[in-house]
Protein backbone atom coordinates (compact mmCIF):
# COMPACT_ATOMS: atom_id res chain seq x y z
CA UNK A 1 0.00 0.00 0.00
CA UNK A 2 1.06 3.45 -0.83
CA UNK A 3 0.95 5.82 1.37
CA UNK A 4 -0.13 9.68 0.54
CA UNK A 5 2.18 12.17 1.58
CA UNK A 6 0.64 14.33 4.68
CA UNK A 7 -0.25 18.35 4.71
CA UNK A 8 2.80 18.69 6.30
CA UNK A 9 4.98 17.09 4.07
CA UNK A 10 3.40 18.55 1.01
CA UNK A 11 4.18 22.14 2.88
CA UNK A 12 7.56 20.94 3.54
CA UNK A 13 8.42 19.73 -0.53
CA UNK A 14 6.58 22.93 -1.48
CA UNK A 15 9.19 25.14 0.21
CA UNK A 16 12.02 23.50 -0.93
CA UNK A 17 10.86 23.64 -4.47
CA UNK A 18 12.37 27.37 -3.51
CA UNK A 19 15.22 28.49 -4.11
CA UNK A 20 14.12 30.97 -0.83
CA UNK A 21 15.08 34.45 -0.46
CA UNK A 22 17.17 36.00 2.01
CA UNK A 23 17.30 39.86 2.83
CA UNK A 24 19.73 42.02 4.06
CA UNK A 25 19.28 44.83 5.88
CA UNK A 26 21.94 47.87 6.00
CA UNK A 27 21.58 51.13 8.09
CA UNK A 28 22.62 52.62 11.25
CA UNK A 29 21.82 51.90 15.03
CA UNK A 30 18.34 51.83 14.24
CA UNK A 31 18.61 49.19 12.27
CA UNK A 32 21.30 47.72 14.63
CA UNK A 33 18.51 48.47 17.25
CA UNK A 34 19.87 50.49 20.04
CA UNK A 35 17.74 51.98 22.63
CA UNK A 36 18.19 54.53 25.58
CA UNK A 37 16.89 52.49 28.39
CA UNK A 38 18.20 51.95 32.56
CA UNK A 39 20.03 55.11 31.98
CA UNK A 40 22.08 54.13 29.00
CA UNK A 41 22.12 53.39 25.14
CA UNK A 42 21.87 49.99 24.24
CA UNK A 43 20.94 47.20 22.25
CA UNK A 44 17.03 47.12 22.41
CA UNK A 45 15.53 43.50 23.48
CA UNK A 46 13.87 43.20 19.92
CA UNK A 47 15.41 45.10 17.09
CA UNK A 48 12.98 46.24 14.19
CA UNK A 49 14.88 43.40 12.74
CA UNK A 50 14.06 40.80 15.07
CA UNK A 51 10.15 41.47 14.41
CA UNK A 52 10.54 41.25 10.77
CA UNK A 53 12.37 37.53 11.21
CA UNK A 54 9.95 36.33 13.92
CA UNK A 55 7.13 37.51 11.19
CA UNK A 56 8.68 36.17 8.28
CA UNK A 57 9.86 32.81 10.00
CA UNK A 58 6.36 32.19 11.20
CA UNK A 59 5.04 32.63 7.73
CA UNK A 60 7.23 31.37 5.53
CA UNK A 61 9.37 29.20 7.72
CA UNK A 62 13.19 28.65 6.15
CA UNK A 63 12.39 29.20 2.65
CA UNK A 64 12.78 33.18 3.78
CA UNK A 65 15.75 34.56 5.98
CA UNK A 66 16.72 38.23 6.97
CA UNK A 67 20.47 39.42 8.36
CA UNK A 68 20.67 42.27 10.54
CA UNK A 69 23.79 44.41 8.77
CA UNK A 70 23.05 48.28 10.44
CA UNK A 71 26.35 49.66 12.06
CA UNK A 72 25.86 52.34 14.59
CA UNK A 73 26.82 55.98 13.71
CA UNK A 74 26.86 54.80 9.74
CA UNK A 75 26.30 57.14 6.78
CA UNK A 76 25.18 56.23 3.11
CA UNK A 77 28.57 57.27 1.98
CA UNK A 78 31.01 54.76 4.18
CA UNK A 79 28.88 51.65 3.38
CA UNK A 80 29.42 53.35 -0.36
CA UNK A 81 33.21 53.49 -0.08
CA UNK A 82 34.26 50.84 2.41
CA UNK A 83 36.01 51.82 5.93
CA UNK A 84 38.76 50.27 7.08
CA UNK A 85 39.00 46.51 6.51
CA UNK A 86 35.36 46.64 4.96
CA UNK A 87 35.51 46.62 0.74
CA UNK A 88 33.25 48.83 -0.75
CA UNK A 89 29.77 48.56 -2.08
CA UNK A 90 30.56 47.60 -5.49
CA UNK A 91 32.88 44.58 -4.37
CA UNK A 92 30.85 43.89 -1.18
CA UNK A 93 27.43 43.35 -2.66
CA UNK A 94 29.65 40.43 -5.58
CA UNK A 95 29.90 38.61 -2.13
CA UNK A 96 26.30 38.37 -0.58
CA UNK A 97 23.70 35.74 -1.49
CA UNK A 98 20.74 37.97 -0.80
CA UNK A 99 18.16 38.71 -2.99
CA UNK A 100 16.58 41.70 -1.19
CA UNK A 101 18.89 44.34 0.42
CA UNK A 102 17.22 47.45 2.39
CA UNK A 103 19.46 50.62 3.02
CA UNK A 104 18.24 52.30 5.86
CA UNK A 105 20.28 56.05 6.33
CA UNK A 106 19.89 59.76 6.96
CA UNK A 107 20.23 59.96 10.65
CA UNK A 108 23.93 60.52 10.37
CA UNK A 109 24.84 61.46 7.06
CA UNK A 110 24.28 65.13 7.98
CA UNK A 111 24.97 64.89 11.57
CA UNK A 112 28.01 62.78 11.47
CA UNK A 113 29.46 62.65 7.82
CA UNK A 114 28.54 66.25 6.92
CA UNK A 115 27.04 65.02 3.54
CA UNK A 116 24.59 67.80 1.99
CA UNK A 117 21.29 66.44 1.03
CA UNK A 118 22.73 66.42 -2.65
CA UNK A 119 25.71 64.69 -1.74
CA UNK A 120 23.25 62.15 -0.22
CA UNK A 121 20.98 61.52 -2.80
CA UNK A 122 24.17 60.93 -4.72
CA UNK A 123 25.62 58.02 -2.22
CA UNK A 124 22.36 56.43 -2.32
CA UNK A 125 21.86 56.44 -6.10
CA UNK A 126 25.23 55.02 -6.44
CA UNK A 127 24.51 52.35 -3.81
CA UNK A 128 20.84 51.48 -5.44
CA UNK A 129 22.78 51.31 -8.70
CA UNK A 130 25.13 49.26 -8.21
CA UNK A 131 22.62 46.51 -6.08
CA UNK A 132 20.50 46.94 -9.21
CA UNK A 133 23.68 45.61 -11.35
CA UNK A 134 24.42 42.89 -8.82
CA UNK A 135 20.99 41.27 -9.81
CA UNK A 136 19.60 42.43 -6.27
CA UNK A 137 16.27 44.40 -5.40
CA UNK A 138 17.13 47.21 -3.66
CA UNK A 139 14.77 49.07 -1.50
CA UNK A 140 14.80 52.53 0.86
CA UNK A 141 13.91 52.57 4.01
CA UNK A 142 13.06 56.49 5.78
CA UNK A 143 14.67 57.34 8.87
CA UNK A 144 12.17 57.78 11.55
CA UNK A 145 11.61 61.27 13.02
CA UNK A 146 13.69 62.85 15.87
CA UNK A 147 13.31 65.46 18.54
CA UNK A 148 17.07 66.30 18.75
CA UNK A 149 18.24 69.52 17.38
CA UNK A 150 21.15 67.40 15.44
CA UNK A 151 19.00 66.41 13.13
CA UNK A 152 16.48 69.57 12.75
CA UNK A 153 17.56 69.06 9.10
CA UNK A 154 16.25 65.26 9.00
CA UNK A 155 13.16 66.19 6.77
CA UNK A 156 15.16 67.36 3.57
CA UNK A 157 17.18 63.98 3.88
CA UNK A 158 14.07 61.94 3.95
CA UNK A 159 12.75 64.27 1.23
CA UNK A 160 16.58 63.37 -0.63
CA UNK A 161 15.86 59.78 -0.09
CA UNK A 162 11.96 60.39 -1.65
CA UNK A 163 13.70 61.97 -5.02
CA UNK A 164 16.29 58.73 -5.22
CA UNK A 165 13.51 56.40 -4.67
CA UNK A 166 11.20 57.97 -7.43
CA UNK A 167 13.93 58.47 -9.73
CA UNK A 168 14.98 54.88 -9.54
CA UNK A 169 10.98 53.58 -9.55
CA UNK A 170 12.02 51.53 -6.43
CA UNK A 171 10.08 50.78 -3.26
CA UNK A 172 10.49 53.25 -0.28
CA UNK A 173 9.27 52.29 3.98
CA UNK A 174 8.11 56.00 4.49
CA UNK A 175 8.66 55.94 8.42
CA UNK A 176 9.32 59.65 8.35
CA UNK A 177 5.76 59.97 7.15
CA UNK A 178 4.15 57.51 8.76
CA UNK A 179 5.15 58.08 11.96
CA UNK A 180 4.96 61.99 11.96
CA UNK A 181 1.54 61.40 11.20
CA UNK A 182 0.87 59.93 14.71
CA UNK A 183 0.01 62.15 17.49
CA UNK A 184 2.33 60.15 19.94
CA UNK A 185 5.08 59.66 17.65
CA UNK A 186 7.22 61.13 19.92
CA UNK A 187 6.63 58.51 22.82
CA UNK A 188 8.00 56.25 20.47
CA UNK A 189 11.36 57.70 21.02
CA UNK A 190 13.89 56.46 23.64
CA UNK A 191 16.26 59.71 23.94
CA UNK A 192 14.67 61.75 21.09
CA UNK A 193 16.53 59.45 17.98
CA UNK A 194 16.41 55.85 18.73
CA UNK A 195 12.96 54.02 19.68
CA UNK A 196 11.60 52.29 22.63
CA UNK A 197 10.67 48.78 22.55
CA UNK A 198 7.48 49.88 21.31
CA UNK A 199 8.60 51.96 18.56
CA UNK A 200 10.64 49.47 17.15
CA UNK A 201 7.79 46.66 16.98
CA UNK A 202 5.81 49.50 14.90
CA UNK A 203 8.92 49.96 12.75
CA UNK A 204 9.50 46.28 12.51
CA UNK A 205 5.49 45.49 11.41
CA UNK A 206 5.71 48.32 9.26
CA UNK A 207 8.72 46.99 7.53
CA UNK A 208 7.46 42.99 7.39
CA UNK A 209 4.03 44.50 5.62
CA UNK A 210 6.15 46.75 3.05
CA UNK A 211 8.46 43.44 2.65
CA UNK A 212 5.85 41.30 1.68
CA UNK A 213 5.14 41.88 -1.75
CA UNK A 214 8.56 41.76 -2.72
CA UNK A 215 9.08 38.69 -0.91
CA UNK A 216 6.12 37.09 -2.34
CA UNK A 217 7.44 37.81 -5.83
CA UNK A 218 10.48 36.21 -5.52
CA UNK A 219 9.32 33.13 -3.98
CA UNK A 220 7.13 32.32 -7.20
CA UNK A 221 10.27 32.72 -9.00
CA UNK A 222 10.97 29.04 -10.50
């Protein structure tokens, strides 16, 4: 007698008939997920990356994976150009395996690496450009808002990042916009720039639901 393969095991041969997709996310400490919490920055128990995994792991199970790459105090422009023993973009993104990669900036770049919102729009064409050329689907991802008078400038980055995303006809996670929206936005602000625990499960949800389409399509890819 031969016996019928189970629900489970049809799921199972279903998802390996996948090649799967894996994402990679690149930004700064809010994509590292640091929070300002028992009197000191650190890393937050969930990072907006950590929601998106436990999201996409429930759904799709190992035929979808996602890689936590933010660096704390990054701009556009070093991920760009390399820093130290890190290669740059162009040689860097030969190397990965993943099929989505996210570049979440504009915290720093004016704050930190003095990059004028020209100058910015320029690292992150270059960077979407060149992940285009690799074969990859690049996507934006806005900075969300911040009280701190470092970044009173933050809205003509996000509105930098905006003009990239259009010109390129690639997807964009409008935090800046969402959030800002909110009446309580700010309560979702540790020390005025990175979020609570809170903030980062709506930046992580927001993120999985943007996410999905893309990762749908490339799962139906034979």
């Amino acid at each position: 007698m031969k016996l019928l393969p189970t629900i489970p095991a049809l799921l199972l041969f279903a998802m390996q008939a996948y090649a799967g997709i894996s994402i990679e996310q690149y930004g700064d400490s809010t994509t590292t997920g640091l929070s300002f919490y028992s009197g000191r920055l650190q890393q937050a128990k969930r990072s907006s990356v950590d929601i998106i995994y436990l999201n996409i792991n429930k759904r799709f199970g190992p035929a979808a994976s996602i890689a936590n790459k933010g660096v704390s105090n990054s701009c556009a422009i070093q991920l760009l150009h390399g820093e130290g023993k890190t290669p740059a973009w162009r040689d860097r993104v030969k190397r990965t395996k993943a099929d989505i990669i996210t570049f979440g900036f504009g915290l720093n770049d004016h704050f930190v690496c003095h990059r004028s919102t020209i100058q910015f729009a320029d690292d992150l064409r270059s960077l979407v450009d060149i992940t285009i050329a690799a074969g990859k689907v690049p996507i934006l991802i806005e900075p969300t808002p911040s009280t701190s008078p470092d970044r009173k400038d933050l809205a003509a980055y996000v509105d930098a990042m905006n003009l990239v995303a259009e010109q390129r006809k690639i997807q964009i996670i409008q935090h800046y916009k969402i959030w800002t929206a909110l009446p309580n936005w700010k309560a979702l602000l540790s020390d005025g720039v990175h979020p609570t625990a809170q903030g980062y499960q709506v930046k992580g949800l927001t993120e999985y639901q943007a996410l999905m389409p893309s990762i749908l399509t490339a799962l139906r890819k034979p």
